[in-house]
N, C-alpha and C. Protein backbone atom coordinates (compact mmCIF):
# COMPACT_ATOMS: atom_id res chain seq x y z
N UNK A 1 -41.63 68.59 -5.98
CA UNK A 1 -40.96 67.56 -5.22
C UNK A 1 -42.00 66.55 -4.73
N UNK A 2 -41.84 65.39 -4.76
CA UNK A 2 -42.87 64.29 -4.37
C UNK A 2 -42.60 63.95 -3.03
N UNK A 3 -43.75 63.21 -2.49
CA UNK A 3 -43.70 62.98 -1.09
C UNK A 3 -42.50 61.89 -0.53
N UNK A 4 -41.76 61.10 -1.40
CA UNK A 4 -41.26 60.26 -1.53
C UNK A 4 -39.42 61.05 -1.48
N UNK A 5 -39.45 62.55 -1.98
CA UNK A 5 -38.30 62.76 -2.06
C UNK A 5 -38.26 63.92 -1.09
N UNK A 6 -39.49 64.65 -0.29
CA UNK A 6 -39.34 64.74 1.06
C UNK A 6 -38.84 64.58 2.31
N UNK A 7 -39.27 63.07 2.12
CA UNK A 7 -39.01 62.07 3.19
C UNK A 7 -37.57 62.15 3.31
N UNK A 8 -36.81 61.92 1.74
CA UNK A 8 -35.31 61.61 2.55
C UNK A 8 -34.94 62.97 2.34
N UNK A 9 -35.13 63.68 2.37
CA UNK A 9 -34.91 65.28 2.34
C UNK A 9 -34.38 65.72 4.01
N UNK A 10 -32.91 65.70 3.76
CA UNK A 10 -32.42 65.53 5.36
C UNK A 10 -32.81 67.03 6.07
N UNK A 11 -33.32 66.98 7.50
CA UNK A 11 -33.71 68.09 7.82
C UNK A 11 -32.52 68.61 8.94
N UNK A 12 -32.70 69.66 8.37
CA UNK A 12 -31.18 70.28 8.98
C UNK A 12 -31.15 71.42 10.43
N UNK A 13 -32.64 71.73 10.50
CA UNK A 13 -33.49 72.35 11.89
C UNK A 13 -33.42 71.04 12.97
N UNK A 14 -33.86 69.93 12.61
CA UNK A 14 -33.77 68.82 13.81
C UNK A 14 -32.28 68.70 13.76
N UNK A 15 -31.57 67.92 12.66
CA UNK A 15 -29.97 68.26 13.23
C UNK A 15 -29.52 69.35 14.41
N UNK A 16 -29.93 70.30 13.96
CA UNK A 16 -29.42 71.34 14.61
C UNK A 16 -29.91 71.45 16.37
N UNK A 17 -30.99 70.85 16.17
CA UNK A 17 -31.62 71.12 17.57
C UNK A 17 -31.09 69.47 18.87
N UNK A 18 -30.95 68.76 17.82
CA UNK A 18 -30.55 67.54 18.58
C UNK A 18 -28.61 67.80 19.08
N UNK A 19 -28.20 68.83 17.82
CA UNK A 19 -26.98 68.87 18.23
C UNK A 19 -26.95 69.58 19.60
N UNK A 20 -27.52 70.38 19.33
CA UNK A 20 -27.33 71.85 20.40
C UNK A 20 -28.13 70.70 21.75
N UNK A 21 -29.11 70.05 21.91
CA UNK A 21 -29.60 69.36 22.65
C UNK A 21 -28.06 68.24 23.68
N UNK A 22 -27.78 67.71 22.33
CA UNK A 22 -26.04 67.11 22.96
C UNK A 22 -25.10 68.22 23.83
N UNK A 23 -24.86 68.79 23.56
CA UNK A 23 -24.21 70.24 23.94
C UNK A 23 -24.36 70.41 24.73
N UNK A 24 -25.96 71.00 25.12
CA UNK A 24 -26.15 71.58 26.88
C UNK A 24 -25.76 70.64 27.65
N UNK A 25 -25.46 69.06 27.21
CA UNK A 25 -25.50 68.43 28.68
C UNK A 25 -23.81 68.32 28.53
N UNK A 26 -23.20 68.86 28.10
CA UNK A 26 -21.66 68.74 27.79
C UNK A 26 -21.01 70.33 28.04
N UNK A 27 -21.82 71.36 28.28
CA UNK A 27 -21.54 72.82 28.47
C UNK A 27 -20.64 73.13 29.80
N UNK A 28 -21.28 72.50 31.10
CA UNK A 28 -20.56 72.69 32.24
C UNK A 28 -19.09 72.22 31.88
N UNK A 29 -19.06 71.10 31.09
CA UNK A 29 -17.48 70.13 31.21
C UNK A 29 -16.72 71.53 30.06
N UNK A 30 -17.27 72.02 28.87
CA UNK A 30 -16.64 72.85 27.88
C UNK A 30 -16.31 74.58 28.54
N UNK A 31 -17.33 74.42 29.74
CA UNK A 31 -16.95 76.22 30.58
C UNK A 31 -15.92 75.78 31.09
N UNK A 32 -16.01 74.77 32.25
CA UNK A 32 -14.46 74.07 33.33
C UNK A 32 -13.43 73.95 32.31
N UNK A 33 -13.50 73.19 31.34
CA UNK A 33 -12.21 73.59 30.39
C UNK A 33 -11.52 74.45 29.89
N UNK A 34 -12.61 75.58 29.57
CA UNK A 34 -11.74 76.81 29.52
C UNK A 34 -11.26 77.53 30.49
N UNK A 35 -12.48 77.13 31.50
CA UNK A 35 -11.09 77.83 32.80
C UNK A 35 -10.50 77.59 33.54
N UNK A 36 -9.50 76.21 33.19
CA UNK A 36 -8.53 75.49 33.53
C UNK A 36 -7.85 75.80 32.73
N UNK A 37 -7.65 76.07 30.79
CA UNK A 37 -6.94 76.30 30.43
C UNK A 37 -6.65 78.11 30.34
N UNK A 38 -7.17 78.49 31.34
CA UNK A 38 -7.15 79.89 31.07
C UNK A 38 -6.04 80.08 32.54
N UNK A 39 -6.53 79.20 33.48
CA UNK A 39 -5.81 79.09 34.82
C UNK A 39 -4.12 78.93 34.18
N UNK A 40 -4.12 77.55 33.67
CA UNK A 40 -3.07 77.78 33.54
C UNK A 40 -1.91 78.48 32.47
N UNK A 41 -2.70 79.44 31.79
CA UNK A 41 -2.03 80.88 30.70
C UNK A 41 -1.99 81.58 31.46
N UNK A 42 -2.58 81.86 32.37
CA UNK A 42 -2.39 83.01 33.16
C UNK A 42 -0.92 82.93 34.41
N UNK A 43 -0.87 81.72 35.09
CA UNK A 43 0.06 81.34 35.46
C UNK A 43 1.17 81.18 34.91
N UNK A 44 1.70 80.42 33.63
CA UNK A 44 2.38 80.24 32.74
C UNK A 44 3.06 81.87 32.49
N UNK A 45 2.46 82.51 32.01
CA UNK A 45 2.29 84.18 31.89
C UNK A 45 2.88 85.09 32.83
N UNK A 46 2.52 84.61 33.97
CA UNK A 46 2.64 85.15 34.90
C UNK A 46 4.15 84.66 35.25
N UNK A 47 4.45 83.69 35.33
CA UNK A 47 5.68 82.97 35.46
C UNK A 47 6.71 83.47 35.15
N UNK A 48 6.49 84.26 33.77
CA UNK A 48 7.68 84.21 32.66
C UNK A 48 7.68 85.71 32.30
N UNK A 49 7.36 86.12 33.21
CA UNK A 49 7.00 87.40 33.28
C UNK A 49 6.17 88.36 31.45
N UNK A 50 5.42 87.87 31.07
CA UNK A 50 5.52 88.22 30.26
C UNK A 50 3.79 88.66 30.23
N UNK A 51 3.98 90.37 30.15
CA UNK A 51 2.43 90.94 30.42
C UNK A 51 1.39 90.99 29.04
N UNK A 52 0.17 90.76 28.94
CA UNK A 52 -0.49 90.71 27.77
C UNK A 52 -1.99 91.90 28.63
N UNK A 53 -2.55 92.18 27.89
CA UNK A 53 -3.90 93.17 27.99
C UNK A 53 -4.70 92.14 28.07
N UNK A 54 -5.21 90.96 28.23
CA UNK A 54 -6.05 90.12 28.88
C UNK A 54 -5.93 88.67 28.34
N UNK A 55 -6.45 88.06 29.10
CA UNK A 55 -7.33 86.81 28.90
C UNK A 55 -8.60 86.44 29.05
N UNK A 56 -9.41 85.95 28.34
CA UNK A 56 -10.79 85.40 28.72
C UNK A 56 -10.79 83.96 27.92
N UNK A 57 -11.95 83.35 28.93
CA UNK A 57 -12.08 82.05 28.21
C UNK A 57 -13.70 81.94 28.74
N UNK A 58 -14.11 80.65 27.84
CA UNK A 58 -15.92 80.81 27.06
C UNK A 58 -15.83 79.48 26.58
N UNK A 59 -16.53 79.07 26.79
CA UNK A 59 -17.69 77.73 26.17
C UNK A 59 -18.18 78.19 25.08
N UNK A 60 -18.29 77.54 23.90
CA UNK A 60 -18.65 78.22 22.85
C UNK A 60 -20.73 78.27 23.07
N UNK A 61 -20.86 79.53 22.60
CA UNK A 61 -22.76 79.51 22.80
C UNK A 61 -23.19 78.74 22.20
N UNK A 62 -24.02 77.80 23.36
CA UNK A 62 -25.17 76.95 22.42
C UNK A 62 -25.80 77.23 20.74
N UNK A 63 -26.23 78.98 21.15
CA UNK A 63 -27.00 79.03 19.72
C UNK A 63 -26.10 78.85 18.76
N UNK A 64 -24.73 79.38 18.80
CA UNK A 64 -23.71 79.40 17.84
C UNK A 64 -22.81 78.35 17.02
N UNK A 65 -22.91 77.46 18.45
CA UNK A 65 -22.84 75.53 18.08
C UNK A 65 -24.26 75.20 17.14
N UNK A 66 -25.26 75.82 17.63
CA UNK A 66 -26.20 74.67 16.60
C UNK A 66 -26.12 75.44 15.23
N UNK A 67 -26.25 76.80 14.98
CA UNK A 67 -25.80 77.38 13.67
C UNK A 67 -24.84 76.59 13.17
N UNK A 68 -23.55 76.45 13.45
CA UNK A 68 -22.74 75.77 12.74
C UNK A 68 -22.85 74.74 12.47
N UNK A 69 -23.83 73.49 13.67
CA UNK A 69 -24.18 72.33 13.11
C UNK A 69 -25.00 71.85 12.69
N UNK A 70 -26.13 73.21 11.95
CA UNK A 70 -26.79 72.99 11.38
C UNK A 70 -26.21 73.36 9.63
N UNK A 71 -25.34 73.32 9.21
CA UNK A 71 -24.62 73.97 8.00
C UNK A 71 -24.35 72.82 7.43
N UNK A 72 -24.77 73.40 5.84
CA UNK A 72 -24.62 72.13 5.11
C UNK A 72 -23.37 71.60 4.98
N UNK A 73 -23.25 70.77 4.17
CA UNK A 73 -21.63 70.39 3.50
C UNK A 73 -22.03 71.04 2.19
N UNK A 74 -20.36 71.75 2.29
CA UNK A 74 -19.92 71.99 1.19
C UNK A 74 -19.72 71.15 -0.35
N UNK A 75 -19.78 70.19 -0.04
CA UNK A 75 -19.31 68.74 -1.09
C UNK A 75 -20.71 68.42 -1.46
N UNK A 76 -21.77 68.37 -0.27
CA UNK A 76 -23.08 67.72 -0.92
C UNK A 76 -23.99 68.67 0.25
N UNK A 77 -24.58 69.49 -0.21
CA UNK A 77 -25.30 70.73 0.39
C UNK A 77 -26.54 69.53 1.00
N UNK A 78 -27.24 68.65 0.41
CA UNK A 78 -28.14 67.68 1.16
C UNK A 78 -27.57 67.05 1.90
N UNK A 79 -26.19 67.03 2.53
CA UNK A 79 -26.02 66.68 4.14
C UNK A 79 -25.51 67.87 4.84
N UNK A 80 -25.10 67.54 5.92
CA UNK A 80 -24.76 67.99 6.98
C UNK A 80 -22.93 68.54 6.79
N UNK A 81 -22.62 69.57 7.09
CA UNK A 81 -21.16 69.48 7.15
C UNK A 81 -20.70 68.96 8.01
N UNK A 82 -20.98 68.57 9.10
CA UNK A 82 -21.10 67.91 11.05
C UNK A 82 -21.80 66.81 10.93
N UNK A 83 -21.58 65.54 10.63
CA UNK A 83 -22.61 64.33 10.75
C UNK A 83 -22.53 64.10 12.29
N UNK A 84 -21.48 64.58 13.11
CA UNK A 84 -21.43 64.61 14.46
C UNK A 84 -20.34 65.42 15.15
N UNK A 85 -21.81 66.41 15.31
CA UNK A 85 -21.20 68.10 15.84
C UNK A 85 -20.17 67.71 16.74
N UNK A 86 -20.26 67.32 17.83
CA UNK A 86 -19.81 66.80 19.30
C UNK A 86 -18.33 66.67 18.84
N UNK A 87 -18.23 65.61 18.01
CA UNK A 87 -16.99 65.26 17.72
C UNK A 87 -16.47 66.40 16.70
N UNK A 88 -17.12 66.59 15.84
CA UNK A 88 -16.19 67.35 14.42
C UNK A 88 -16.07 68.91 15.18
N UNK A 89 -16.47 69.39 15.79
CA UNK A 89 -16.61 70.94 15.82
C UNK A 89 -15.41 70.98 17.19
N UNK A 90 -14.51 71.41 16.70
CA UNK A 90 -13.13 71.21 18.01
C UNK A 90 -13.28 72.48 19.12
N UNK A 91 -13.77 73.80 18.28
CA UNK A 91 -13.86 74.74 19.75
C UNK A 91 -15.11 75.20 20.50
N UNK A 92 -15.16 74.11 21.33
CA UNK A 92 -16.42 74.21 22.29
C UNK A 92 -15.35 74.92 23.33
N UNK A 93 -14.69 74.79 23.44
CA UNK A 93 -14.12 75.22 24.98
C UNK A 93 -13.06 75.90 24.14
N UNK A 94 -12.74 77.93 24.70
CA UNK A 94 -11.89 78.97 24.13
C UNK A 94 -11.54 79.67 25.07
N UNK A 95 -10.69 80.17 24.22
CA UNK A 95 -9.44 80.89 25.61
C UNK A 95 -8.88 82.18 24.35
N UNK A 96 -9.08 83.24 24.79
CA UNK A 96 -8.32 84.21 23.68
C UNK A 96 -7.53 85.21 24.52
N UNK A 97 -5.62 85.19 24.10
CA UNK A 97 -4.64 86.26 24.75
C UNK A 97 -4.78 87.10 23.93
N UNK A 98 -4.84 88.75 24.44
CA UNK A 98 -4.95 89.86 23.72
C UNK A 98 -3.48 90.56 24.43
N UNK A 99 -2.74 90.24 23.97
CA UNK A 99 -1.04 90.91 23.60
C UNK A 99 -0.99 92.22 23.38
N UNK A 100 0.09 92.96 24.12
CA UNK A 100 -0.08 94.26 23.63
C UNK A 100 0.87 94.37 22.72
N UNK A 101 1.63 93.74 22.34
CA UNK A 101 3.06 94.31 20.99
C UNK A 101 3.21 92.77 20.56
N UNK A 102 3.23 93.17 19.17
CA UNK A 102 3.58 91.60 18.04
C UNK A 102 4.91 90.85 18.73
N UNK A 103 5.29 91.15 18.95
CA UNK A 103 6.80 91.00 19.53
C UNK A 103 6.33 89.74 20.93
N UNK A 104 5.26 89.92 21.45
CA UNK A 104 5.01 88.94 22.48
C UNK A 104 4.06 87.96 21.90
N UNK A 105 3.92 87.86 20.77
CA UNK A 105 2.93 86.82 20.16
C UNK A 105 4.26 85.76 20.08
N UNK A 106 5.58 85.48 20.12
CA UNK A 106 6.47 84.61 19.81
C UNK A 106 6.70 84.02 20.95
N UNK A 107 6.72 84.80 21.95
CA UNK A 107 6.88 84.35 23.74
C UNK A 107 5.54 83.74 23.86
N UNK A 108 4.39 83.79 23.51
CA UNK A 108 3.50 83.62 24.28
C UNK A 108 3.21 82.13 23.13
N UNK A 109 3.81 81.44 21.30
CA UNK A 109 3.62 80.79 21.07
C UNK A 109 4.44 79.88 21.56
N UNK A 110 5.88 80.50 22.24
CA UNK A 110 6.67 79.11 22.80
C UNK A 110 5.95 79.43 23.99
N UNK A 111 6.00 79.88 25.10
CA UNK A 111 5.02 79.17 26.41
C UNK A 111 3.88 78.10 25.48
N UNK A 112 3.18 77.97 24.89
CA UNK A 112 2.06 77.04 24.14
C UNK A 112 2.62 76.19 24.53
N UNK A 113 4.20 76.04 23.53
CA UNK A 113 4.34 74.63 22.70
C UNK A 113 4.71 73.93 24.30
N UNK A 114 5.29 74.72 25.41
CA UNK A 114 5.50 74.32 26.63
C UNK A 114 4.79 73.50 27.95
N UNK A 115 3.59 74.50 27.40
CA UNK A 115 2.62 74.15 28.69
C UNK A 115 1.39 73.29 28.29
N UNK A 116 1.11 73.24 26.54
CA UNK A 116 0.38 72.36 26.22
C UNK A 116 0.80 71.12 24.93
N UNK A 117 0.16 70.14 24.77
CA UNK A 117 0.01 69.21 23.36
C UNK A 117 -0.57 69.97 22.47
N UNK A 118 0.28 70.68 21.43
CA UNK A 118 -0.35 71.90 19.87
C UNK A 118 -0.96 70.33 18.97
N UNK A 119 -2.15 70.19 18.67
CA UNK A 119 -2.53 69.33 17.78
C UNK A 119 -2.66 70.22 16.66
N UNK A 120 -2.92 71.63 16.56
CA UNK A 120 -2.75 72.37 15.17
C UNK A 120 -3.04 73.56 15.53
N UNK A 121 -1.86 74.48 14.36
CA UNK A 121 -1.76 75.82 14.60
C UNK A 121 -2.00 76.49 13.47
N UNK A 122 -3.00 77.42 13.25
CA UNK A 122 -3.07 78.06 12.17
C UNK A 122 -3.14 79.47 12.27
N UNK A 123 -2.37 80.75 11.57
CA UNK A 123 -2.57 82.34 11.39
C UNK A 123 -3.50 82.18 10.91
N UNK A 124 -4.41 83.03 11.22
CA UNK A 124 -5.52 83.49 10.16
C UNK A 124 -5.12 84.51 9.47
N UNK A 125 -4.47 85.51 10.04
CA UNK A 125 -3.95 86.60 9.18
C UNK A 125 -3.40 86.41 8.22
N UNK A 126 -2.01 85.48 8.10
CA UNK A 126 -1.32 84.76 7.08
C UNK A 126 -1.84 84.48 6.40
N UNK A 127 -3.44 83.65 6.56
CA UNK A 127 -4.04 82.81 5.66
C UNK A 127 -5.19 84.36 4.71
N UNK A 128 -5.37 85.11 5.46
CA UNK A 128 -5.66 86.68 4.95
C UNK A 128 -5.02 86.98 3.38
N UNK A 129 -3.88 87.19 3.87
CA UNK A 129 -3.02 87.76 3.11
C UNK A 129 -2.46 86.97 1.97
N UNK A 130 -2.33 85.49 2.03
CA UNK A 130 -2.18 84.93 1.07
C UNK A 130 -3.30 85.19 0.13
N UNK A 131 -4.76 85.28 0.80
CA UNK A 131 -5.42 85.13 -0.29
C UNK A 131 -5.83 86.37 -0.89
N UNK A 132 -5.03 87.32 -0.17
CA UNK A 132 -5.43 89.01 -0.59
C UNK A 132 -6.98 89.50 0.17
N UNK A 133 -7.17 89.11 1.54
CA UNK A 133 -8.42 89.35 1.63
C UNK A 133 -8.02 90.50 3.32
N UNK A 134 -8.61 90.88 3.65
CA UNK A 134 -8.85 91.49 4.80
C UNK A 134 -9.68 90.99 5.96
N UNK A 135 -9.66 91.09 7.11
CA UNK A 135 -10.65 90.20 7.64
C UNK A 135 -9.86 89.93 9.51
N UNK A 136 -10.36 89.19 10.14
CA UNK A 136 -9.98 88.49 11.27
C UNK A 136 -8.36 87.82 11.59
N UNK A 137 -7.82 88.71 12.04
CA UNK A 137 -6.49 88.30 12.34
C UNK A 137 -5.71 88.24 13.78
N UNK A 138 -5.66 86.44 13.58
CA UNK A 138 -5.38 86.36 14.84
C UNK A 138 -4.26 84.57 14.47
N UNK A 139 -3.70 84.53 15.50
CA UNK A 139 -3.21 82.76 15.26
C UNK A 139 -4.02 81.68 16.06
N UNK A 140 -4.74 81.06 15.62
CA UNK A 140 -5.13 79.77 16.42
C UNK A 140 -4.72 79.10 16.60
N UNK A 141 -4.93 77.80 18.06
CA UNK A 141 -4.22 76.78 18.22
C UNK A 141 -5.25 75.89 18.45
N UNK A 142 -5.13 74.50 18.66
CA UNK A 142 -6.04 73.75 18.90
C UNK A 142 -5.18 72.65 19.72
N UNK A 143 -5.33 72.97 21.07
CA UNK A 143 -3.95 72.54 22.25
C UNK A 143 -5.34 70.88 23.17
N UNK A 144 -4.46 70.46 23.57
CA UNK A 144 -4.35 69.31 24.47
C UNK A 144 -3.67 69.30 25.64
N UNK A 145 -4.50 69.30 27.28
CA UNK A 145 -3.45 69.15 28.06
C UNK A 145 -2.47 68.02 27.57
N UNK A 146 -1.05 68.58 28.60
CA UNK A 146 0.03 67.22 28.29
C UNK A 146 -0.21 66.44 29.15
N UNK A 147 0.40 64.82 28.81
CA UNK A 147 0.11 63.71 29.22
C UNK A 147 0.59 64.11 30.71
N UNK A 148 1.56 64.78 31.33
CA UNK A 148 1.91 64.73 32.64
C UNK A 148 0.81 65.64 33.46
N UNK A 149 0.48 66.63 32.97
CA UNK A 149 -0.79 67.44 33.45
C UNK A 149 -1.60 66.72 33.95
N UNK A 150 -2.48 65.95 32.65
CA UNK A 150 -3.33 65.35 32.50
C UNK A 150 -3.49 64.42 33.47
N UNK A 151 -2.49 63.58 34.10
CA UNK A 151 -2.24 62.53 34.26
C UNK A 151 -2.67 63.14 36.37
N UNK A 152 -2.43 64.38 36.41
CA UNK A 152 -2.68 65.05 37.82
C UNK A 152 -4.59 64.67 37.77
N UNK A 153 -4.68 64.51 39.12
CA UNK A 153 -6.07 64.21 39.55
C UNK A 153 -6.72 65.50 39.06
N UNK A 154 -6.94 66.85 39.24
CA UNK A 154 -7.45 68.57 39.12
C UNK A 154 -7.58 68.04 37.44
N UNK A 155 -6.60 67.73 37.01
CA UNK A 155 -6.74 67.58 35.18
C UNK A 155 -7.22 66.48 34.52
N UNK A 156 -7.48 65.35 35.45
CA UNK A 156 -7.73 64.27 34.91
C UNK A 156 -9.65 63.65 34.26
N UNK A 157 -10.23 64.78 34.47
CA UNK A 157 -11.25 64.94 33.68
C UNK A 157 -10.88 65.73 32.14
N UNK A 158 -10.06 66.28 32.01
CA UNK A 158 -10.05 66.89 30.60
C UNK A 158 -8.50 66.51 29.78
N UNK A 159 -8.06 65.18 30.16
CA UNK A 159 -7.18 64.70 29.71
C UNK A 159 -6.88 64.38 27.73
N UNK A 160 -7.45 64.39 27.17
CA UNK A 160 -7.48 64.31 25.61
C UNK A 160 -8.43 65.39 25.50
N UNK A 161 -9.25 66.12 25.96
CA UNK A 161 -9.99 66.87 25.47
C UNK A 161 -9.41 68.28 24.60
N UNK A 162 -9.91 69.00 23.76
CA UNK A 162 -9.32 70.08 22.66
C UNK A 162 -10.10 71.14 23.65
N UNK A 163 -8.79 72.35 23.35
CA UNK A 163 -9.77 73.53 23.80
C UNK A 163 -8.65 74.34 22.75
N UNK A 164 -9.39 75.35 22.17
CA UNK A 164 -8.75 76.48 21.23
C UNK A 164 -8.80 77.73 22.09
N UNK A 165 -7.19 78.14 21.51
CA UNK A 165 -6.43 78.75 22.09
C UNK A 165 -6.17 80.29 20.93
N UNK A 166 -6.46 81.10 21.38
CA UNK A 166 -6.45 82.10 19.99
C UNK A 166 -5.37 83.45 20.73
N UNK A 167 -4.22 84.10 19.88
CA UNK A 167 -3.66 85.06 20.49
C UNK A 167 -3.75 86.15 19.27
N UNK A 168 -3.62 87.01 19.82
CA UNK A 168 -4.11 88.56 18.87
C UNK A 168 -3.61 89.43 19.69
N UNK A 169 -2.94 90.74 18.89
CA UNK A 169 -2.39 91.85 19.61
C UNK A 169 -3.73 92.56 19.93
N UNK A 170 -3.34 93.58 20.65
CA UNK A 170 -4.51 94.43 20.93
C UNK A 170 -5.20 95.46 19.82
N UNK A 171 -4.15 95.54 18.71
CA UNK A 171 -4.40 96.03 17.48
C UNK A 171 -5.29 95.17 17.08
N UNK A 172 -4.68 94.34 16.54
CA UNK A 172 -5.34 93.47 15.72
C UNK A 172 -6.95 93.23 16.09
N UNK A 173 -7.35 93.30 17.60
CA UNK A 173 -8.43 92.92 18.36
C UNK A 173 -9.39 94.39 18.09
N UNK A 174 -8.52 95.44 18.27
CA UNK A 174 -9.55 96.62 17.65
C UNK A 174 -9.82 97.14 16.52
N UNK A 175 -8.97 96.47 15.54
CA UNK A 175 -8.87 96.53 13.99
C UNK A 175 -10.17 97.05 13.50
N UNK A 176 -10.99 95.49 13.50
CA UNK A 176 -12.26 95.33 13.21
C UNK A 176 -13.18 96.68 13.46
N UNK A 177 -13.17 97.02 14.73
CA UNK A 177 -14.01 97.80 15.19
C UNK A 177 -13.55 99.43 14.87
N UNK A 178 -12.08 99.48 15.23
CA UNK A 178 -11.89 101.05 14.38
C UNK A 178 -12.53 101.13 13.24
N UNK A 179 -12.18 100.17 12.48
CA UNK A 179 -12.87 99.98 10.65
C UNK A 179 -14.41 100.35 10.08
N UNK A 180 -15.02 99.87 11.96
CA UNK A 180 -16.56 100.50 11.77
C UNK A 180 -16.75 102.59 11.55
N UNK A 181 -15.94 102.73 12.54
CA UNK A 181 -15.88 103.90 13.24
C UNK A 181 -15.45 105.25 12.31
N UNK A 182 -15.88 105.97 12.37
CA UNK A 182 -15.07 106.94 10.93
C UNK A 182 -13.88 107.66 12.04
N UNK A 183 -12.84 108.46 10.86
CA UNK A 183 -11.91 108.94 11.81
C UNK A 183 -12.07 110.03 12.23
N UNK A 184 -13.16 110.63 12.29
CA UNK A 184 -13.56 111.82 13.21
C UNK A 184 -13.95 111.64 14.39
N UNK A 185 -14.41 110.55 14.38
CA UNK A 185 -15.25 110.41 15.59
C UNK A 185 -13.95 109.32 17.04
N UNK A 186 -12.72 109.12 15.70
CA UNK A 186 -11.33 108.79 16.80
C UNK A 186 -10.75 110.08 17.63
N UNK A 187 -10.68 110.90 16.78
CA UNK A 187 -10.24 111.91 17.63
C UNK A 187 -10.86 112.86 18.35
N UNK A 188 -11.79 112.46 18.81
CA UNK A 188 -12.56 113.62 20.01
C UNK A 188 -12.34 112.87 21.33
């Protein structure tokens, strides 16, 4: 390789470090978001009487933001898949309901469509199984406070902002990890 094709040889370690650099100063606003939108699932929840085995919500980790925005594109591996992490990478700010029976994953997607703006919803499981694979099963959302929320002073810092919203039974959440485990070591 010549010195000449070096040069434009995009470096994907400084990407990564300038992204994650953007980030920390945007982390406090992506923690407060999730636990505003966690405030109000839990309330919502609580409302409608409808019990789940937890909630937590998380800022996505710095290191884990710059991994991802340091990843190439798929289309042309010499750029970036993220020409701007900040914007392209939607779940900095997460919230995950762990449901105890499938049966409340339908209650808990209409409270969503209720209490927030759904800009997009995707199964992962569904998307599993179409392709015959095994793996992470859960439904994501990618929600927006609503304009009347929003529009309240308490909400009016995170008014258009995205925070992902993920629900999974409690099965589904220990799936993974039984799968490590042999079945001898379940029944003692």
């Amino acid at each position: 390789m010549s010195d000449s094709e070096k040069e434009r040889e995009f470096d994907f370690k400084a990407h990564e470090q300038a992204a994650v650099a953007k980030y920390l100063t945007r982390l406090g606003f992506y923690g407060e978001l999730s636990r505003v939108v966690k405030r109000i699932l839990e309330e919502s929840l609580k409302r409608r009487g409808i019990k789940v085995h937890s909630v937590e919500a998380r800022a996505k980790d710095p290191t884990s933001f710059g991994r991802k925005a340091g990843q190439p594109s798929e289309a042309d591996p010499t750029k970036p898949r993220y020409q701007d992490p900040l914007k392209q990478i939607t779940h900095l700010a997460g919230v995950r309901i762990i449901a105890y029976f499938p049966s409340t994953l339908a209650q808990i997607d209409e409270l969503l469509g209720g209490e927030f703006k759904i800009v997009e919803r995707s199964d992962k499981g569904a998307e599993l199984i179409e392709e015959d694979r095994v793996g992470y099963q859960s439904i994501h959302y990618l929600v927006e406070l609503t304009p009347e929320r929003a529009r309240l002073p308490e909400y009016g810092p995170f008014g258009s902002a995205v925070a992902e919203i993920q629900i999974r039974t409690i099965m589904q959440h220990a799936g993974p990890k039984l799968s490590t485990t042999s079945s001898t070591s379940l029944l003692r």
